[in-house]
Protein backbone atom coordinates (compact mmCIF):
# COMPACT_ATOMS: atom_id res chain seq x y z
CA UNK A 1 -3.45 -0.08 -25.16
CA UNK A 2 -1.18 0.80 -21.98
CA UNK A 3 0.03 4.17 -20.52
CA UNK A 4 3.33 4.37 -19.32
CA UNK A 5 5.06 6.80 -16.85
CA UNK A 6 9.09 7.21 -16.96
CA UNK A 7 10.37 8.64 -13.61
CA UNK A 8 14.11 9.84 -13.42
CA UNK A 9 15.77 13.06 -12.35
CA UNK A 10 18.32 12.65 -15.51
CA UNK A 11 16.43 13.88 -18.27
CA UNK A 12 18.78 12.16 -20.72
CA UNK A 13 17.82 8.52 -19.16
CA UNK A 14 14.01 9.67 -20.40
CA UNK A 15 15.08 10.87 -23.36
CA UNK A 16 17.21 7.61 -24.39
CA UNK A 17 14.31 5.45 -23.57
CA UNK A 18 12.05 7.52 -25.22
CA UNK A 19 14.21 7.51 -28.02
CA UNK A 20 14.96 3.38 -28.65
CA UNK A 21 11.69 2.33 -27.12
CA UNK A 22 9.38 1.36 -29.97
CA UNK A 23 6.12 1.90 -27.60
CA UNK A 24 3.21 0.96 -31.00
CA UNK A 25 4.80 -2.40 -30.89
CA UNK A 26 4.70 -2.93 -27.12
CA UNK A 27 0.93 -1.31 -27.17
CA UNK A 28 1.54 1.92 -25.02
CA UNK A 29 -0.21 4.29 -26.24
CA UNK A 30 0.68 7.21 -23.69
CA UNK A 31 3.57 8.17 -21.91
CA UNK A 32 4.25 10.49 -18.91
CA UNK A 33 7.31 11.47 -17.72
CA UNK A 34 8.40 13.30 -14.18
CA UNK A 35 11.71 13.80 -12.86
CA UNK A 36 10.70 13.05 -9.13
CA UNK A 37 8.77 10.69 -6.66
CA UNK A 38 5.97 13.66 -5.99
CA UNK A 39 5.95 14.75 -9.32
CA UNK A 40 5.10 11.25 -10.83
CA UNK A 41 2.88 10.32 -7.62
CA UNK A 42 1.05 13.94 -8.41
CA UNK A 43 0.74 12.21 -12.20
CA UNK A 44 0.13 9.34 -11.28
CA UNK A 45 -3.39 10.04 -9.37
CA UNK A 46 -4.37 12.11 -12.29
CA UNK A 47 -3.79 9.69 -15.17
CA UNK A 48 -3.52 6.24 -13.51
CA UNK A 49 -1.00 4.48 -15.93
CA UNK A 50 -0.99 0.79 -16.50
CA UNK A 51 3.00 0.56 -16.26
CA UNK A 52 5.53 2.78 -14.22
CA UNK A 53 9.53 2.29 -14.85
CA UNK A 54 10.97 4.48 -12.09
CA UNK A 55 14.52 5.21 -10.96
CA UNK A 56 15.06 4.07 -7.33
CA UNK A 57 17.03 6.83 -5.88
CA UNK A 58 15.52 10.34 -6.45
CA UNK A 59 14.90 13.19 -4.59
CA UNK A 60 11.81 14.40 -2.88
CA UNK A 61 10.45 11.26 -2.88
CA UNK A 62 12.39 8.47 -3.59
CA UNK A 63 11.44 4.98 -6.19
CA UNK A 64 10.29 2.82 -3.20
CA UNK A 65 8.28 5.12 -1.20
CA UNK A 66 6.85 6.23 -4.37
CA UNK A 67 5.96 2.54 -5.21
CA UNK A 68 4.56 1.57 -2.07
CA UNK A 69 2.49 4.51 -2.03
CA UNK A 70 1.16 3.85 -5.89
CA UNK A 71 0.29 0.27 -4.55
CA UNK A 72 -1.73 1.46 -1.67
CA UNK A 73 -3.65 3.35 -4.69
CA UNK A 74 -4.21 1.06 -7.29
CA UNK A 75 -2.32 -2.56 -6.19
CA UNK A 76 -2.75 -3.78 -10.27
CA UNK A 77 -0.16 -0.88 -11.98
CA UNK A 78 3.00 -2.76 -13.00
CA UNK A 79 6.18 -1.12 -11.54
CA UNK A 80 10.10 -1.70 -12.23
CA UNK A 81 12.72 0.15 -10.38
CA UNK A 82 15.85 1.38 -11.77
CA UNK A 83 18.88 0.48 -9.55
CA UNK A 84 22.49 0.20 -9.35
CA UNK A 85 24.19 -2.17 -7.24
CA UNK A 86 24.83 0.27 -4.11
CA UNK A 87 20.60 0.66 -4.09
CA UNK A 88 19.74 -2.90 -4.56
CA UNK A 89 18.90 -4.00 -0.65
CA UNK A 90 16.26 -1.11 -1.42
CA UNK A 91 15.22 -3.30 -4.57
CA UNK A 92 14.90 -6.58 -2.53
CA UNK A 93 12.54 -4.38 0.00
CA UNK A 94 10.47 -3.03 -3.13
CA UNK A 95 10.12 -6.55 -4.35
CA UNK A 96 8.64 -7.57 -0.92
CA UNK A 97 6.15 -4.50 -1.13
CA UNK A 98 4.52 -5.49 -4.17
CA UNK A 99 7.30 -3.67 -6.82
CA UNK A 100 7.16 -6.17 -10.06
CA UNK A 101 10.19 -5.97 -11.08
CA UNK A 102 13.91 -3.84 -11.13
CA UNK A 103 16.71 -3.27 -13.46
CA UNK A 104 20.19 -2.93 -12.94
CA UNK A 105 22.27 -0.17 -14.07
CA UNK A 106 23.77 0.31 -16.64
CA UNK A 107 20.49 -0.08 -18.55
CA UNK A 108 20.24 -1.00 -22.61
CA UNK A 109 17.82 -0.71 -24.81
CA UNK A 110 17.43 -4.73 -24.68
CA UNK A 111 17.03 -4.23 -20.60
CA UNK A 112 14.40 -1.59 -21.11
CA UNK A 113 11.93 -3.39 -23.88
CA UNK A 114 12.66 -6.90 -22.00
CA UNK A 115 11.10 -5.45 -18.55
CA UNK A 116 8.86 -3.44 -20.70
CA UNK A 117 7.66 -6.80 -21.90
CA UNK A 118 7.67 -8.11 -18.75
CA UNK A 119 5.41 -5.58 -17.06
CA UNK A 120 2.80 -5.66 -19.85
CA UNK A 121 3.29 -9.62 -19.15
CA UNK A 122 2.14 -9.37 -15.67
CA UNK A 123 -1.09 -6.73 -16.95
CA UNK A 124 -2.39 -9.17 -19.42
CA UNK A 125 -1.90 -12.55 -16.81
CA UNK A 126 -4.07 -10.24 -14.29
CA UNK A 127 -6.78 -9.39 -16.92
CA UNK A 128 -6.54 -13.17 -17.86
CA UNK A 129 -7.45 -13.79 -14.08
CA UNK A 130 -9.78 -10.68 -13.84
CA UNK A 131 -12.06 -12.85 -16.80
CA UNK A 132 -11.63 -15.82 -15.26
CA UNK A 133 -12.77 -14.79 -11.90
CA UNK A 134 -15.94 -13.30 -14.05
CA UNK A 135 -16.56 -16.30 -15.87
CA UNK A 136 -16.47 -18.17 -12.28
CA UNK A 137 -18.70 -16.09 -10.50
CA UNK A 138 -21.27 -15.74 -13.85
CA UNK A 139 -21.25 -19.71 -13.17
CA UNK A 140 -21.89 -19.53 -9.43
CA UNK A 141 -24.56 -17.54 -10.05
CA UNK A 142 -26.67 -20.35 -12.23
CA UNK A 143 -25.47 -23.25 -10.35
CA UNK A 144 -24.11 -24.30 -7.42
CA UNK A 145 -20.34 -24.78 -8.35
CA UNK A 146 -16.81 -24.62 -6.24
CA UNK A 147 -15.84 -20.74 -5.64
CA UNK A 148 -12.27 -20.98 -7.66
CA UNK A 149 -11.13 -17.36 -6.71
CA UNK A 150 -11.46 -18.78 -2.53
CA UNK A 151 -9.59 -21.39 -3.71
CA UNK A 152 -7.06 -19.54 -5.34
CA UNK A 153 -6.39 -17.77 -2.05
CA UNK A 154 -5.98 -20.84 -0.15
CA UNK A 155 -3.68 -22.15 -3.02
CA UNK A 156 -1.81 -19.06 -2.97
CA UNK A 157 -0.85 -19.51 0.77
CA UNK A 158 0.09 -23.00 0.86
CA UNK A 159 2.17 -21.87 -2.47
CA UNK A 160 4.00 -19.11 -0.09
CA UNK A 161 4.43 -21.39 3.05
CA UNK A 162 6.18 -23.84 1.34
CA UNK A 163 8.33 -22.64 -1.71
CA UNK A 164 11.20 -23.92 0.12
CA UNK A 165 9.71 -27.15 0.64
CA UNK A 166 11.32 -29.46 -1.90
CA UNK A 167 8.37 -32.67 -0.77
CA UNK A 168 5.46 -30.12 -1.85
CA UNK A 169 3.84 -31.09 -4.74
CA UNK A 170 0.63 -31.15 -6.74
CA UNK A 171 -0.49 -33.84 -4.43
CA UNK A 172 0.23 -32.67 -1.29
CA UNK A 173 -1.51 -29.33 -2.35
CA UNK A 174 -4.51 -31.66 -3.71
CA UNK A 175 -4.63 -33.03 -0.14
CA UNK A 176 -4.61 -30.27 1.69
CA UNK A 177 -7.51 -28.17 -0.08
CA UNK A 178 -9.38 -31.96 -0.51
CA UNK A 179 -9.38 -32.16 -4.15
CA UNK A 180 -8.63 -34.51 -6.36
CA UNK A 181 -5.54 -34.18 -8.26
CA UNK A 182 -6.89 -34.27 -11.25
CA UNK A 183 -9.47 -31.44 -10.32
CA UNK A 184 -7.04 -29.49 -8.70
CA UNK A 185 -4.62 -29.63 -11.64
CA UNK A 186 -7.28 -28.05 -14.63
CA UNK A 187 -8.13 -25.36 -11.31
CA UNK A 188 -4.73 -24.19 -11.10
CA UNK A 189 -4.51 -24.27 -15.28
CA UNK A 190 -7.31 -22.07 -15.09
CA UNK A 191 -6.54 -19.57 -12.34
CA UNK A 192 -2.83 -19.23 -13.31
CA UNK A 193 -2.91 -19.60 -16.88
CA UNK A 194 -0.07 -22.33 -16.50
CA UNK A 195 0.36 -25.69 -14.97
CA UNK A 196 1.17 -25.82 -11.12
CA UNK A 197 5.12 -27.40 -12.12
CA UNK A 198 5.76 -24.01 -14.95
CA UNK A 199 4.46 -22.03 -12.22
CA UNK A 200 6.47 -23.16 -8.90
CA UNK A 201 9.29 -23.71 -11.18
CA UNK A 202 9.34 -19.86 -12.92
CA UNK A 203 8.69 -18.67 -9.13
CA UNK A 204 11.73 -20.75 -7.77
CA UNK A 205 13.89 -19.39 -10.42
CA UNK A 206 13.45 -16.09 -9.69
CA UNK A 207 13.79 -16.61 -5.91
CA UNK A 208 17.04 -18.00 -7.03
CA UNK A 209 18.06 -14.47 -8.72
CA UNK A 210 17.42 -12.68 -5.57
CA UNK A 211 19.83 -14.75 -4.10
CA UNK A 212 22.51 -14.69 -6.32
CA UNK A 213 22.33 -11.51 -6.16
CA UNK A 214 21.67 -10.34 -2.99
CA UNK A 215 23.87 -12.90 -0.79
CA UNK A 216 27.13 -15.07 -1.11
CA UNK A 217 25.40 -18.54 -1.06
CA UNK A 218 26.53 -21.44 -2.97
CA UNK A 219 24.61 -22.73 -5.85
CA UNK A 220 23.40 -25.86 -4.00
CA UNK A 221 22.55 -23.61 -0.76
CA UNK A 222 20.22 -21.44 -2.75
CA UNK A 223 18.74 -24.82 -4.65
CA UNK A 224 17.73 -25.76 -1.45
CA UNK A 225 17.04 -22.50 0.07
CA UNK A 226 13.94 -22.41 -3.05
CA UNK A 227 12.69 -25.70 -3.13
CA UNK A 228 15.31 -27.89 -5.49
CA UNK A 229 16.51 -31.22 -4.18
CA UNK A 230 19.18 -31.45 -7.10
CA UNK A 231 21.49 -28.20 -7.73
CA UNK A 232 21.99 -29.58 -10.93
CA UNK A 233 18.37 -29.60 -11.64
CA UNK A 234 18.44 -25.98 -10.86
CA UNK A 235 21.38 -24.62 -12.81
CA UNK A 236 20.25 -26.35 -15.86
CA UNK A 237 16.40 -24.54 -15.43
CA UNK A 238 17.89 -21.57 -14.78
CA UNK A 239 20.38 -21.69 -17.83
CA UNK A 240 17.25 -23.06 -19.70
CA UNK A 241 15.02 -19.97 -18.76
CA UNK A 242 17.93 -16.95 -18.24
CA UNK A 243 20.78 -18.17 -20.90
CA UNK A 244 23.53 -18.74 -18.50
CA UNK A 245 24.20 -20.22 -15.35
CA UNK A 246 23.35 -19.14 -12.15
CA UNK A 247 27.41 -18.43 -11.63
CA UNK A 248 27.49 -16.84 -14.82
CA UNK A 249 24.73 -14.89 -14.28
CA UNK A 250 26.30 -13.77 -10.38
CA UNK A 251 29.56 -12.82 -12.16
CA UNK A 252 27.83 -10.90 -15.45
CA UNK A 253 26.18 -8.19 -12.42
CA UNK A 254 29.27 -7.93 -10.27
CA UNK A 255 31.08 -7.01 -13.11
């Protein structure tokens, strides 16, 4: 079961999602609510909630602040920002400090439970790891085996330094931690829960969003800007995954 706090100064936002939120199917079994950044940081410490869905721009203390500072506390709670449009540079920054995920306004019911899902998502793919990384270092303890979770680090860089990098591959990864390909392939499985393509491909994607979003880029700039050596390759994973195309999907926000 999760906890939940709901941060906006507009009680009737709370009250709406309050209201078409079905929280017994999602597992929350708790929810706090505060109508400021100091109020909810205040909560926060006192009831350390799994999940937080906070409005960006509030007084005292606003979203981001409030998010980097609930990071710096416990780095595994699950945050999305509310934001319109006029906020979302402060969205892009809140992604970069950890924030998991936003939502634009004007917010529906289907925005709310789909981040909602999201979020609780992320929680259960970190608890995955949290066993894994148990099961690992049980091993380690009875024989003298590879330490996965340093290997996950050093996987998790080369990951970072080259998402752009439309030549990296399984392979090239497999070369540079010397590993066999084969080894390196049921590691990654097992750390992430997901093969090495699903994963570089769902990450791409959303790098993709940010851009659409956040710059006037052409599709096949941005395909190459994350890693895609055919734009058509990305528009058709991204219509796969999001139900339109990345155009589509620019257009659908502006408006």
């Amino acid at each position: 079961m999760y906890r939940l706090l709901l941060v906006d100064d507009e009680a009737i936002i709370i009250r709406g999602i309050r209201s078409f939120v079905d929280f017994d199917a999602l597992s929350i079994s708790e929810v706090y609510e505060a109508s400021n950044g100091e109020a909810a940081l205040a909560l926060f410490k006192e009831h350390e909630p799994d999940l937080i869905l906070a409005d960006i721009n509030m007084p005292k203390m606003n979203g981001l602040d409030f998010s980097i500072a609930v990071k710096e506390i416990k780095p595994d709670t699950k945050i999305a920002l509310i934001t319109g449009y006029d906020y979302f540079d402060y969205a892009l920054t809140a992604l970069k400090a950890g924030v998991d995920d936003y939502v634009l306004k004007p917010v529906s019911k289907t925005d709310i439970q789909q981040t909602l899902q999201k979020l609780i998502a992320k929680r259960q793919q970190d608890d995955k790891h949290l066993a894994v990384t148990k099961i690992v270092e049980d091993l380690t303890k009875k024989v003298d085996t590879v330490d996965d979770i340093g290997y996950q680090e050093k996987i998790q860089k080369e990951i970072d330094d080259h998402m752009n990098d439309v030549d990296f591959s399984l392979t090239y990864l497999a070369k540079q931690l010397s590993l066999s390909t084969s080894y390196l392939s049921n590691l990654f499985k097992r750390l992430y829960g997901q093969t090495f393509q699903e994963y570089m491909l769902t990450k791409r994607l959303e790098r993709a969003k940010i851009l659409l979003l956040s710059t006037n880029m052409k599709v096949y700039e941005i395909a190459s800007a994350v890693g895609f050596d055919d734009p058509n390759y990305l528009s058709s994973s991204f219509k796969k995954k999001y139900k339109m195309s990345p155009n589509q999907f620019r257009d659908k926000v502006k408006e």
